[in-house]
N, C-alpha and C. Protein backbone atom coordinates (compact mmCIF):
# COMPACT_ATOMS: atom_id res chain seq x y z
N UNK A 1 0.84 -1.18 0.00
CA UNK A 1 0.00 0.00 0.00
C UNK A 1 0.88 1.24 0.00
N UNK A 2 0.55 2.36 -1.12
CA UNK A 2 1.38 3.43 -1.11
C UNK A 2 0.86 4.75 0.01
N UNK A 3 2.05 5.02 0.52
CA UNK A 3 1.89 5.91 1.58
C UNK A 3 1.69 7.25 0.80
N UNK A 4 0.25 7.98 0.96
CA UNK A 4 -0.44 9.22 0.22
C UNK A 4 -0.24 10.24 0.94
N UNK A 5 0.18 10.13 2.40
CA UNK A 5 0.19 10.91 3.68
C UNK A 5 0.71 12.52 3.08
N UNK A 6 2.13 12.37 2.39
CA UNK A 6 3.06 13.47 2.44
C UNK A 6 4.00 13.54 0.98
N UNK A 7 2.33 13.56 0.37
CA UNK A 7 2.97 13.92 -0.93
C UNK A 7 3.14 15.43 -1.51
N UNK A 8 4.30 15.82 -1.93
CA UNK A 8 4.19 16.98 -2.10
C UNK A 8 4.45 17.88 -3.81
N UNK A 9 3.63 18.44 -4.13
CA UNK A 9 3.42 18.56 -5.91
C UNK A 9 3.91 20.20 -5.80
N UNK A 10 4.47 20.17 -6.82
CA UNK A 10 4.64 22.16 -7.25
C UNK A 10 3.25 22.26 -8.26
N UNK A 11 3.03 24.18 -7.97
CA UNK A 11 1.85 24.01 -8.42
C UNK A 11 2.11 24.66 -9.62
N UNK A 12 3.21 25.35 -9.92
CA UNK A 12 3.76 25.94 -11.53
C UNK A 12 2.46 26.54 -12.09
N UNK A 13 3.08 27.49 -11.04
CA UNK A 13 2.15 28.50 -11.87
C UNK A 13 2.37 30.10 -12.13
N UNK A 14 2.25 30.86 -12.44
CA UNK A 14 2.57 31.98 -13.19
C UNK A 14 2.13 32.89 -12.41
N UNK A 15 2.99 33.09 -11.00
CA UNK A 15 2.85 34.03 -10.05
C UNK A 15 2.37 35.52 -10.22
N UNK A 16 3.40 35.91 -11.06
CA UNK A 16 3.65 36.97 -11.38
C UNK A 16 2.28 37.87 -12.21
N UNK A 17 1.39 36.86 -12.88
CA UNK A 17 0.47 37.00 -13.93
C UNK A 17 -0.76 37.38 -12.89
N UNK A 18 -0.91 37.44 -11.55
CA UNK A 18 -1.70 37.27 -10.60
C UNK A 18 -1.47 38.48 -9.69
N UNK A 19 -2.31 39.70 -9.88
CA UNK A 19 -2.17 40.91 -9.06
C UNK A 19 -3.03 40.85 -8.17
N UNK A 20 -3.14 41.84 -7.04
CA UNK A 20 -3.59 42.45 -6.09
C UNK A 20 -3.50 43.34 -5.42
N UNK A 21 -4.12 44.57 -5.30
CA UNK A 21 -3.42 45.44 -4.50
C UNK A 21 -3.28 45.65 -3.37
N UNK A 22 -4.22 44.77 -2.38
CA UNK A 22 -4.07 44.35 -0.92
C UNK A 22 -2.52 43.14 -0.82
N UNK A 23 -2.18 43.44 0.11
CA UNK A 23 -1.08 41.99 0.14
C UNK A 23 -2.03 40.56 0.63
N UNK A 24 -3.01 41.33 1.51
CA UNK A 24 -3.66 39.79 2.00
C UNK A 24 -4.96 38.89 0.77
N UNK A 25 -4.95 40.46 0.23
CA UNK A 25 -5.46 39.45 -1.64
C UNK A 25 -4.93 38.58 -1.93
N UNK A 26 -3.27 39.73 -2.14
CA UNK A 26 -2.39 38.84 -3.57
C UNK A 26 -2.50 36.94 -2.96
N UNK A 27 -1.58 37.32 -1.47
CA UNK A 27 -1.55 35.92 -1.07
C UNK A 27 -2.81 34.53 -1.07
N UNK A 28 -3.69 35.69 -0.86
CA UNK A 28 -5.00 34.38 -0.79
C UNK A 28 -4.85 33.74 -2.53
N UNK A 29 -4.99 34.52 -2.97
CA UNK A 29 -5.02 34.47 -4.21
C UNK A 29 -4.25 33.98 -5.30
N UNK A 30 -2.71 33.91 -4.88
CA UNK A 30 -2.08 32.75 -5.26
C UNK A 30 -1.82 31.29 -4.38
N UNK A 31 -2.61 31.26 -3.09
CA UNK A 31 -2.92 29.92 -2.89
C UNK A 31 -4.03 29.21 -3.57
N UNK A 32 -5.03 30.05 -3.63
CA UNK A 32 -5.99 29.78 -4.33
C UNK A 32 -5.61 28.81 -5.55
N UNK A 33 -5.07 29.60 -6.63
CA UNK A 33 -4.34 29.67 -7.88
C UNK A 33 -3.50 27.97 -8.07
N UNK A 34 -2.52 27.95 -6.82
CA UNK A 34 -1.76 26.54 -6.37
C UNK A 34 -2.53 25.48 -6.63
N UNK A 35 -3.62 25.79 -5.55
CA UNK A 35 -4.38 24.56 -5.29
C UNK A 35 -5.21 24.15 -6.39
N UNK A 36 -5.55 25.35 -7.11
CA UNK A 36 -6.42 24.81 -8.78
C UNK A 36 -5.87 23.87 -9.20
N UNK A 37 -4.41 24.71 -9.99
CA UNK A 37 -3.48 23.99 -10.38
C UNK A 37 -3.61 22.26 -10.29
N UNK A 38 -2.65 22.38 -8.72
CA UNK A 38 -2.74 20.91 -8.31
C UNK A 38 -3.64 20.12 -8.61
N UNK A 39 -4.93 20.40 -8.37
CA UNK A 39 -6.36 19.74 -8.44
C UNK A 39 -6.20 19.36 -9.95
N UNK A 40 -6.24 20.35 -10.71
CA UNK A 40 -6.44 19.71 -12.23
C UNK A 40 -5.30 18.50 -12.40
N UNK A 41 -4.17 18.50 -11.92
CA UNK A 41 -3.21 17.31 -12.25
C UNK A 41 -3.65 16.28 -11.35
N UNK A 42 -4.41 16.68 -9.90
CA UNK A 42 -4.71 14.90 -9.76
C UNK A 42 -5.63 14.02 -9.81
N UNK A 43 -5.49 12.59 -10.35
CA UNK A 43 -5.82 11.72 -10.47
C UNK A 43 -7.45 11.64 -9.29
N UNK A 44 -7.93 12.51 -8.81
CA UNK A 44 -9.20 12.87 -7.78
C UNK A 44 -10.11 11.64 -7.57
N UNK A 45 -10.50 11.49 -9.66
CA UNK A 45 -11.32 10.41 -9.34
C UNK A 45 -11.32 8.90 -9.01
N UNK A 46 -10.04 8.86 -8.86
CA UNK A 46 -9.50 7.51 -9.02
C UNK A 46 -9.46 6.84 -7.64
N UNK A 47 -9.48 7.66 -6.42
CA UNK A 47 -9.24 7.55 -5.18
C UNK A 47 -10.38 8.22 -3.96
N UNK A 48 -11.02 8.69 -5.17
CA UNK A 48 -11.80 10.05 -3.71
C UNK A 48 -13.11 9.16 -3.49
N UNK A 49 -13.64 8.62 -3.85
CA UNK A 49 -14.57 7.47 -3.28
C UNK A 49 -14.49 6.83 -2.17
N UNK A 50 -13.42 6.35 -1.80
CA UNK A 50 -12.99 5.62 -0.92
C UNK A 50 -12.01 5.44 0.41
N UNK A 51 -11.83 7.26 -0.58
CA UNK A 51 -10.37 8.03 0.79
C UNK A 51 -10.81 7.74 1.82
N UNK A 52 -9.98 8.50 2.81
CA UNK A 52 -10.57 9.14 4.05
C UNK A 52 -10.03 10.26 3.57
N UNK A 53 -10.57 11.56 4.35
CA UNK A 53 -10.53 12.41 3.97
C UNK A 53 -8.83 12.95 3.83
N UNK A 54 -8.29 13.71 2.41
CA UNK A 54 -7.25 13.63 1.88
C UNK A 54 -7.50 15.19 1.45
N UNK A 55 -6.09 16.06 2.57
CA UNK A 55 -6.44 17.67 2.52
C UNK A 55 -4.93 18.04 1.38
N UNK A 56 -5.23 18.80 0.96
CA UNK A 56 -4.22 19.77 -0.09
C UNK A 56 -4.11 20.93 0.73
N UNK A 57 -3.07 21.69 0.65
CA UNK A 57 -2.77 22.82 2.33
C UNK A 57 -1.89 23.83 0.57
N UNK A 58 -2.55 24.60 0.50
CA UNK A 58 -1.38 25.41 -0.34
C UNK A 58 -1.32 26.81 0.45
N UNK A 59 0.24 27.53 0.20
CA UNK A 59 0.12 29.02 0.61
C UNK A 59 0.89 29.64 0.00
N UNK A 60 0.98 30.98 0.19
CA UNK A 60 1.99 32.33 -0.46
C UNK A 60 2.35 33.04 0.57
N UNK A 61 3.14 33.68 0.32
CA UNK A 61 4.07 34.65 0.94
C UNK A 61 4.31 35.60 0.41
N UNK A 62 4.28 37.20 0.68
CA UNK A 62 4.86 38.75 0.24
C UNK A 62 5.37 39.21 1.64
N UNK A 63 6.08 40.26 1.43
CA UNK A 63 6.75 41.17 2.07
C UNK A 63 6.09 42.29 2.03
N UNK A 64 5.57 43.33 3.10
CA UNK A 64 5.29 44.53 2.76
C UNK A 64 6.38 45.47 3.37
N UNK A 65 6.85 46.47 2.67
CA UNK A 65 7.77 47.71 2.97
C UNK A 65 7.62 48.50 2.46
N UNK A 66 7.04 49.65 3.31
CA UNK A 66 6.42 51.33 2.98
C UNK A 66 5.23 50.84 2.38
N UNK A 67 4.59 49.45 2.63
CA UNK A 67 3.18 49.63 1.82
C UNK A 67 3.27 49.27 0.41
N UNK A 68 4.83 48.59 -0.20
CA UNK A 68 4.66 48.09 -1.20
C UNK A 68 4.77 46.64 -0.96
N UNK A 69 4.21 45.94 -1.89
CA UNK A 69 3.98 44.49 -2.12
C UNK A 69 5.44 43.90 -2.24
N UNK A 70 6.76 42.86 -1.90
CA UNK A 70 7.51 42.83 -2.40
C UNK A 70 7.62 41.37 -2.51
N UNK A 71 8.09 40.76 -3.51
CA UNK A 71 7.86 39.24 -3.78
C UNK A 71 9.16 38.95 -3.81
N UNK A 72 9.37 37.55 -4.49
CA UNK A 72 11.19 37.37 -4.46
C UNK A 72 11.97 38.48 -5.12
N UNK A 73 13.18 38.74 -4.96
CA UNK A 73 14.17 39.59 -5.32
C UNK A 73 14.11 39.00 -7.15
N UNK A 74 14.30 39.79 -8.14
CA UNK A 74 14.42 39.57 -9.73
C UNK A 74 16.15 39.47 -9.45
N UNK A 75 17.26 40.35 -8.63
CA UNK A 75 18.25 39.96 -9.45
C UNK A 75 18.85 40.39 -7.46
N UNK A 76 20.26 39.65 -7.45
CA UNK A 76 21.14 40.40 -6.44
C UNK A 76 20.98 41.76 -6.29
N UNK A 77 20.75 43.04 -6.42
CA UNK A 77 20.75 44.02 -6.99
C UNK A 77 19.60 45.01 -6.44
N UNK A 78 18.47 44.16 -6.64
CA UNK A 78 17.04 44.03 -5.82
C UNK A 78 17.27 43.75 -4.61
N UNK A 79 17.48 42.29 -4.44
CA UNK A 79 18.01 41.83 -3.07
C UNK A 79 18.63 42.97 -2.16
N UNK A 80 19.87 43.02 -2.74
CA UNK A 80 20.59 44.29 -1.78
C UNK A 80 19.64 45.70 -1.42
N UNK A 81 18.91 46.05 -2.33
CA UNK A 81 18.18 46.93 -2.29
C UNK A 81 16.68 46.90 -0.53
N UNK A 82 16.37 45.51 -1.21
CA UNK A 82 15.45 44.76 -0.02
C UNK A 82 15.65 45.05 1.23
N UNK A 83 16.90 44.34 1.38
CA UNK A 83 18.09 44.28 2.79
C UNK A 83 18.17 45.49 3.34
N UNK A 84 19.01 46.08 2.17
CA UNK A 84 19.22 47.51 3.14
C UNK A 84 18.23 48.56 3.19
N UNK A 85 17.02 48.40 2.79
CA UNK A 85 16.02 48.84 3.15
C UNK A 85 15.49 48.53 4.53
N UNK A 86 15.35 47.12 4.52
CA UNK A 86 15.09 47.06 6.03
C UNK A 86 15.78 47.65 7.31
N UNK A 87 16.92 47.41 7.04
CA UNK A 87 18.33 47.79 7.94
C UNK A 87 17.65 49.12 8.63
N UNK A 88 17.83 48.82 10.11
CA UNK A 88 17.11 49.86 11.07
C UNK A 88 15.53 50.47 10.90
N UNK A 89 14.72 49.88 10.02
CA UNK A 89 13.45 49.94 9.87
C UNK A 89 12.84 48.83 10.51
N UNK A 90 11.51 48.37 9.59
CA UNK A 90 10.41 47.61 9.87
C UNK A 90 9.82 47.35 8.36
N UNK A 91 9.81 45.89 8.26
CA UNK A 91 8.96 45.51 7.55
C UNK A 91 8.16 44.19 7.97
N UNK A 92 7.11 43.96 7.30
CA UNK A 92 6.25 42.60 7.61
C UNK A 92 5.61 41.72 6.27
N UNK A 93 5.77 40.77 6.93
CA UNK A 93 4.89 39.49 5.91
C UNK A 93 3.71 39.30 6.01
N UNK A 94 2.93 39.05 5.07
CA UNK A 94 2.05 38.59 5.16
C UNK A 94 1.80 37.21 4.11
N UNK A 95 1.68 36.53 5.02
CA UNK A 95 1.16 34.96 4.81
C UNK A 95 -0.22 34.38 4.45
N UNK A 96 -0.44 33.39 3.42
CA UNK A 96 -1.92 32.56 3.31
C UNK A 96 -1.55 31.03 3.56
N UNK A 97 -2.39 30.64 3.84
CA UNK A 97 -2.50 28.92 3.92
C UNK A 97 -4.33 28.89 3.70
N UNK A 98 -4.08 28.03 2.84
CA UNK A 98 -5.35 27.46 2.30
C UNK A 98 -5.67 25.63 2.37
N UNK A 99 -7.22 25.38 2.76
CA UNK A 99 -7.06 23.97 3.00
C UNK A 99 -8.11 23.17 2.28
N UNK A 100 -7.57 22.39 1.21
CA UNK A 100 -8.75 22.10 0.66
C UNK A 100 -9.08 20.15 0.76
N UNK A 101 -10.37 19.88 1.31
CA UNK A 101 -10.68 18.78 1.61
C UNK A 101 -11.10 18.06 0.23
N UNK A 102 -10.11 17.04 -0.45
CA UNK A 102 -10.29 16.74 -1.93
C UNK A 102 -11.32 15.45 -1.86
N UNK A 103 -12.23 15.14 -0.39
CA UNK A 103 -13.01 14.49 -0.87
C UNK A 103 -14.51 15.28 -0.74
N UNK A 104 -14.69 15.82 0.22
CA UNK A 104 -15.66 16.87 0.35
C UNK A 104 -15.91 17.92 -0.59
N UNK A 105 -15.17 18.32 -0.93
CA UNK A 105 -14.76 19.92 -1.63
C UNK A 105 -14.18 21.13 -0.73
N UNK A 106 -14.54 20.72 0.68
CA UNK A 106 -14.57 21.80 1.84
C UNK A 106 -13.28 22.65 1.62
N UNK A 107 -13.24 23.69 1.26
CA UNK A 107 -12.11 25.18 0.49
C UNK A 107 -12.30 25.91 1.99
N UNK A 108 -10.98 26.26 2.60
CA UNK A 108 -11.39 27.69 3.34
C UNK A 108 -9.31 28.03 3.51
N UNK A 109 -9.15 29.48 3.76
CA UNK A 109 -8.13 30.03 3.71
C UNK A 109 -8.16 30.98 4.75
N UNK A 110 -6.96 31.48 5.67
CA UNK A 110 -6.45 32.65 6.58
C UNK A 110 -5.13 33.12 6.17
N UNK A 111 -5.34 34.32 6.16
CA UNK A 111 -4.20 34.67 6.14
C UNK A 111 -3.50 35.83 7.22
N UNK A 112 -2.44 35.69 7.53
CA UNK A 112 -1.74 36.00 8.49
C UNK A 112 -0.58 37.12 8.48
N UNK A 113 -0.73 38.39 9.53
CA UNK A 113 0.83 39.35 9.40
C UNK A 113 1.29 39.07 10.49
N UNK A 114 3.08 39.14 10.19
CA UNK A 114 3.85 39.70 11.11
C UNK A 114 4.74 40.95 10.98
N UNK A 115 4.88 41.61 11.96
CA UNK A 115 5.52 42.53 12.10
C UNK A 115 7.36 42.39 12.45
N UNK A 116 8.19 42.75 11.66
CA UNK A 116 9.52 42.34 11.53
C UNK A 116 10.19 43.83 11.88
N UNK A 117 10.72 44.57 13.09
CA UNK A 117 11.67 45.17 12.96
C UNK A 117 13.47 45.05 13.26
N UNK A 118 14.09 45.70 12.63
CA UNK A 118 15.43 45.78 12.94
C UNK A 118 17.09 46.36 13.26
N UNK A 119 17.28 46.28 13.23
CA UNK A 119 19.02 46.64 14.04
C UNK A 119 19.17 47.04 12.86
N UNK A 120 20.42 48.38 12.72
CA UNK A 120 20.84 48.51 11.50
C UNK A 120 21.75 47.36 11.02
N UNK A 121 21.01 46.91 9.91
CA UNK A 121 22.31 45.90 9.43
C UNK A 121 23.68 46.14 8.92
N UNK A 122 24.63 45.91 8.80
CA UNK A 122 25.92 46.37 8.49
C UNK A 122 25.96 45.50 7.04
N UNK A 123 26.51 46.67 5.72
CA UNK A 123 26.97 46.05 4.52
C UNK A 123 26.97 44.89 4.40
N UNK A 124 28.46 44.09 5.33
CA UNK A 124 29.29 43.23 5.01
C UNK A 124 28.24 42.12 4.99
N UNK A 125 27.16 42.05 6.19
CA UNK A 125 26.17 41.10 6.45
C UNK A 125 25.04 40.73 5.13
N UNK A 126 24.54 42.12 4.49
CA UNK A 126 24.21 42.13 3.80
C UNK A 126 24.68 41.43 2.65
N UNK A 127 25.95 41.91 2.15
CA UNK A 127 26.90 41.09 1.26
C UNK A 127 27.08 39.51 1.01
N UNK A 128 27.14 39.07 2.55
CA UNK A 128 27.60 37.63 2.38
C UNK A 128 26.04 36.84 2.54
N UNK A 129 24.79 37.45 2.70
CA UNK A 129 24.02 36.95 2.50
C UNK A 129 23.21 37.04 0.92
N UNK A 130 24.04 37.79 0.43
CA UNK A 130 23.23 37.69 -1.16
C UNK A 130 24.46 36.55 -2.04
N UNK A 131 25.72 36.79 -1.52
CA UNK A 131 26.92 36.18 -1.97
C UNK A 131 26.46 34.18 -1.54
N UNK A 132 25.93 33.81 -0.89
CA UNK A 132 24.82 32.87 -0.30
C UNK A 132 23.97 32.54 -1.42
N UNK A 133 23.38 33.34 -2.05
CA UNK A 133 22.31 33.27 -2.62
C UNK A 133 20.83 33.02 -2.23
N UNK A 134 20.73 32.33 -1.22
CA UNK A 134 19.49 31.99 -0.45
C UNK A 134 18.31 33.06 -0.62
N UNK A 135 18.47 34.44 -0.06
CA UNK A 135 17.54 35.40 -0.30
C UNK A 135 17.14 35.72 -1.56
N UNK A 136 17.56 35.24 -2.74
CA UNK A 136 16.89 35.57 -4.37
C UNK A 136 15.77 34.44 -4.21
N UNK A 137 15.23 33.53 -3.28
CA UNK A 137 14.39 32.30 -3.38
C UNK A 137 13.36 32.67 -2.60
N UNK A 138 13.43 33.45 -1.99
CA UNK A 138 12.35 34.01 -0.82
C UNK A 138 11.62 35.52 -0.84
N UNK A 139 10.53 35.51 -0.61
CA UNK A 139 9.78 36.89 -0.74
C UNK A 139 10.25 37.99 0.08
N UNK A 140 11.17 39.12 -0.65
CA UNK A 140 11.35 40.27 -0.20
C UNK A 140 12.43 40.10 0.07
N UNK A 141 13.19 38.74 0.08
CA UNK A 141 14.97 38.64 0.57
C UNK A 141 14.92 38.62 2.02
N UNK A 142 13.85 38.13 2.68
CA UNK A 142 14.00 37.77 4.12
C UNK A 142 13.95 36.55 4.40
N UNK A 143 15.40 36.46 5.19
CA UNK A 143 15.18 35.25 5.60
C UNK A 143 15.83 35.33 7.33
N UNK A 144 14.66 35.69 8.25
CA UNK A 144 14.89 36.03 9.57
C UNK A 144 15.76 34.81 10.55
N UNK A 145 15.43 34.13 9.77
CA UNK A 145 15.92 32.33 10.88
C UNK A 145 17.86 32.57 10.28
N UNK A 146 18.09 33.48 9.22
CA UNK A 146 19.36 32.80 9.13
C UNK A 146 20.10 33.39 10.25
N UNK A 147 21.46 32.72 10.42
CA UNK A 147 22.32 33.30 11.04
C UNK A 147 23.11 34.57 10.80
N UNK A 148 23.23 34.98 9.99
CA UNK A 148 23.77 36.55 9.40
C UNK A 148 22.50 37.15 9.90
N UNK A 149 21.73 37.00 9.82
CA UNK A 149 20.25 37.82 10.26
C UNK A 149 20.18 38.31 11.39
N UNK A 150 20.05 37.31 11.77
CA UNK A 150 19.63 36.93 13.35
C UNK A 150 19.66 37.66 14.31
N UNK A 151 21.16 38.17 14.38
CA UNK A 151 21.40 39.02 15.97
C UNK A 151 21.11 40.53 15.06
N UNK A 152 20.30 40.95 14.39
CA UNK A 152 20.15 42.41 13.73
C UNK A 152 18.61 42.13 14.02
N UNK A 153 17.97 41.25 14.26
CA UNK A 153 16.22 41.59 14.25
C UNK A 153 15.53 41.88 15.77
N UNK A 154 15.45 42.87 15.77
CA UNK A 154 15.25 43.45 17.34
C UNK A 154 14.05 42.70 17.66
N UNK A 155 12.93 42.83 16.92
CA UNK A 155 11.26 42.55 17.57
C UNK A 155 10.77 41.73 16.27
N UNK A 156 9.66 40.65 17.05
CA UNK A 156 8.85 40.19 15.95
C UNK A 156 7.62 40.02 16.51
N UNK A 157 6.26 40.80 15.99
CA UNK A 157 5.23 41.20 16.45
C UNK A 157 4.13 40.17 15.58
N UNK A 158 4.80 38.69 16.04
CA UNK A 158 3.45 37.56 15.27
C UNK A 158 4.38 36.47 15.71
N UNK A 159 4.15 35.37 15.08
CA UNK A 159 4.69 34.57 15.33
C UNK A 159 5.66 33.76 13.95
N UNK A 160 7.76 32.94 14.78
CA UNK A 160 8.21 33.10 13.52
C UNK A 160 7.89 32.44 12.59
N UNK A 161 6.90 31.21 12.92
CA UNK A 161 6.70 30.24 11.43
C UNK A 161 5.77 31.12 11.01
N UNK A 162 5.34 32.02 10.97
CA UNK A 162 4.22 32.75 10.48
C UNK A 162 5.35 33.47 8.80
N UNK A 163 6.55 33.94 9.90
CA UNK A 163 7.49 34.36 8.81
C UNK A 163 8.11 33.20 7.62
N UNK A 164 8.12 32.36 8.41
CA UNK A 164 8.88 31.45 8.01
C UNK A 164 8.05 30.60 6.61
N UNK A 165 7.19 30.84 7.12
CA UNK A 165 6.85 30.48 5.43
C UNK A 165 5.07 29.88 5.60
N UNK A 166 4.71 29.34 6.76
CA UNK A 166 3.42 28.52 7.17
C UNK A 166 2.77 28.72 8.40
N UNK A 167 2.01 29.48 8.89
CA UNK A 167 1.80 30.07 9.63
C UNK A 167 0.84 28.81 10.36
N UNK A 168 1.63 27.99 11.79
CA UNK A 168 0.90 26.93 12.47
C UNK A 168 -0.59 26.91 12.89
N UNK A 169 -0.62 28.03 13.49
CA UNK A 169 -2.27 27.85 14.34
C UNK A 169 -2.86 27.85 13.33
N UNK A 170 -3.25 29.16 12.48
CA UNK A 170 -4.20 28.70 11.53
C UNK A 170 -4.49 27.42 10.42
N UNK A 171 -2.79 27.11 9.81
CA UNK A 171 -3.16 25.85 9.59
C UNK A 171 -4.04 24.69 10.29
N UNK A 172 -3.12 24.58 11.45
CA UNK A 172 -4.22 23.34 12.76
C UNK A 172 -5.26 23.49 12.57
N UNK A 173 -5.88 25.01 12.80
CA UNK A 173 -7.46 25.59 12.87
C UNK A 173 -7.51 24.71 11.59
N UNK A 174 -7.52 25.32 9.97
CA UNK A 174 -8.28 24.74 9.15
C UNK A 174 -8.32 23.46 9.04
N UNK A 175 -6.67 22.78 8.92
CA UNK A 175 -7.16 21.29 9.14
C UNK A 175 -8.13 20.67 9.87
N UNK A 176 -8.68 21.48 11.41
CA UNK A 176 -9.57 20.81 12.13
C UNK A 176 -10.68 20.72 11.45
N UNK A 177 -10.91 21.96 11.06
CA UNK A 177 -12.28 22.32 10.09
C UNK A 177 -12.41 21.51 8.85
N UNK A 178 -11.58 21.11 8.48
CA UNK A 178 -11.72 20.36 7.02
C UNK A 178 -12.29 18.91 7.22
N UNK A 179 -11.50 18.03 8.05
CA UNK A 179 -11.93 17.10 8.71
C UNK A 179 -12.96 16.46 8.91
């Protein structure tokens, strides 16, 4: 018997093609988008008769700073730009997680801010974290958990998996609900 538990699909899809001018739109809205996706590639009818109930969890992530939307960095360049923007400011994420019950139909989504301020960052930090590359993969070039980061982020006004990419409680919440 194949284990279905923790399968995990990309949903390739054309982020960018998908506006909003709220951040807590855009994000709903490309989970939304994910989970279509996914749905049309799987195999639904072949299994959903007989599941137990079998949830699809998709989400997004933006950055807001000064109130603009900021998604992954386009080049190093951006990135650096990102960074040292933050450096002795404040910026925040905002997060979606969406949960969809693929034998029910049952759809519902939250989405979630945190508030990120920080220490002035120094160049060099900046530097060896784009020289890394890691921050061109992530929305807005934050990545608070790293270690170059770390001792520069004074306050975080949410919680960090919220930053981190999946924001727990509300997931739990919807999973309960889907159920």
């Amino acid at each position: 018997m194949e284990d279905k538990t923790s399968q995990f699909k990309s949903a390739d899809i054309d982020e960018k093609g998908i506006r909003k001018e709220k951040p807590e739109e855009l994000v709903m809205a490309l989970a939304e988008a994910k989970a279509d996706a996914i749905l049309q590639r799987l195999p639904v009818s072949d299994y959903v008769k007989e599941a137990e109930p079998t949830l699809l969890i998709t989400s997004d992530q933006v950055v807001v700073y000064e109130g603009v939307i900021r998604e992954k960095p386009a080049n190093e360049e951006e990135a650096h730009q990102f960074i040292k923007g933050y450096s002795g400011g404040h910026a925040a994420t905002v997060g979606s997680v969406l949960v969809t019950n693929l034998k029910t139909g049952f759809r519902k989504g939250e989405w979630d801010r945190v508030e990120i301020h920080f220490h002035e960052i120094p160049d060099e930090v900046i530097e060896k974290l784009i020289e890394e590359g890691n921050v061109l993969h992530v929305a807005g070039g934050l990545l608070i958990e790293h270690p170059l980061i770390k001792p520069y982020i004074k306050q975080v006004v949410g919680t960090i998996d919220s930053v981190m990419g999946l924001p727990k409680a509300p997931t739990e919440k919807l999973i309960k609900e889907a159920v």
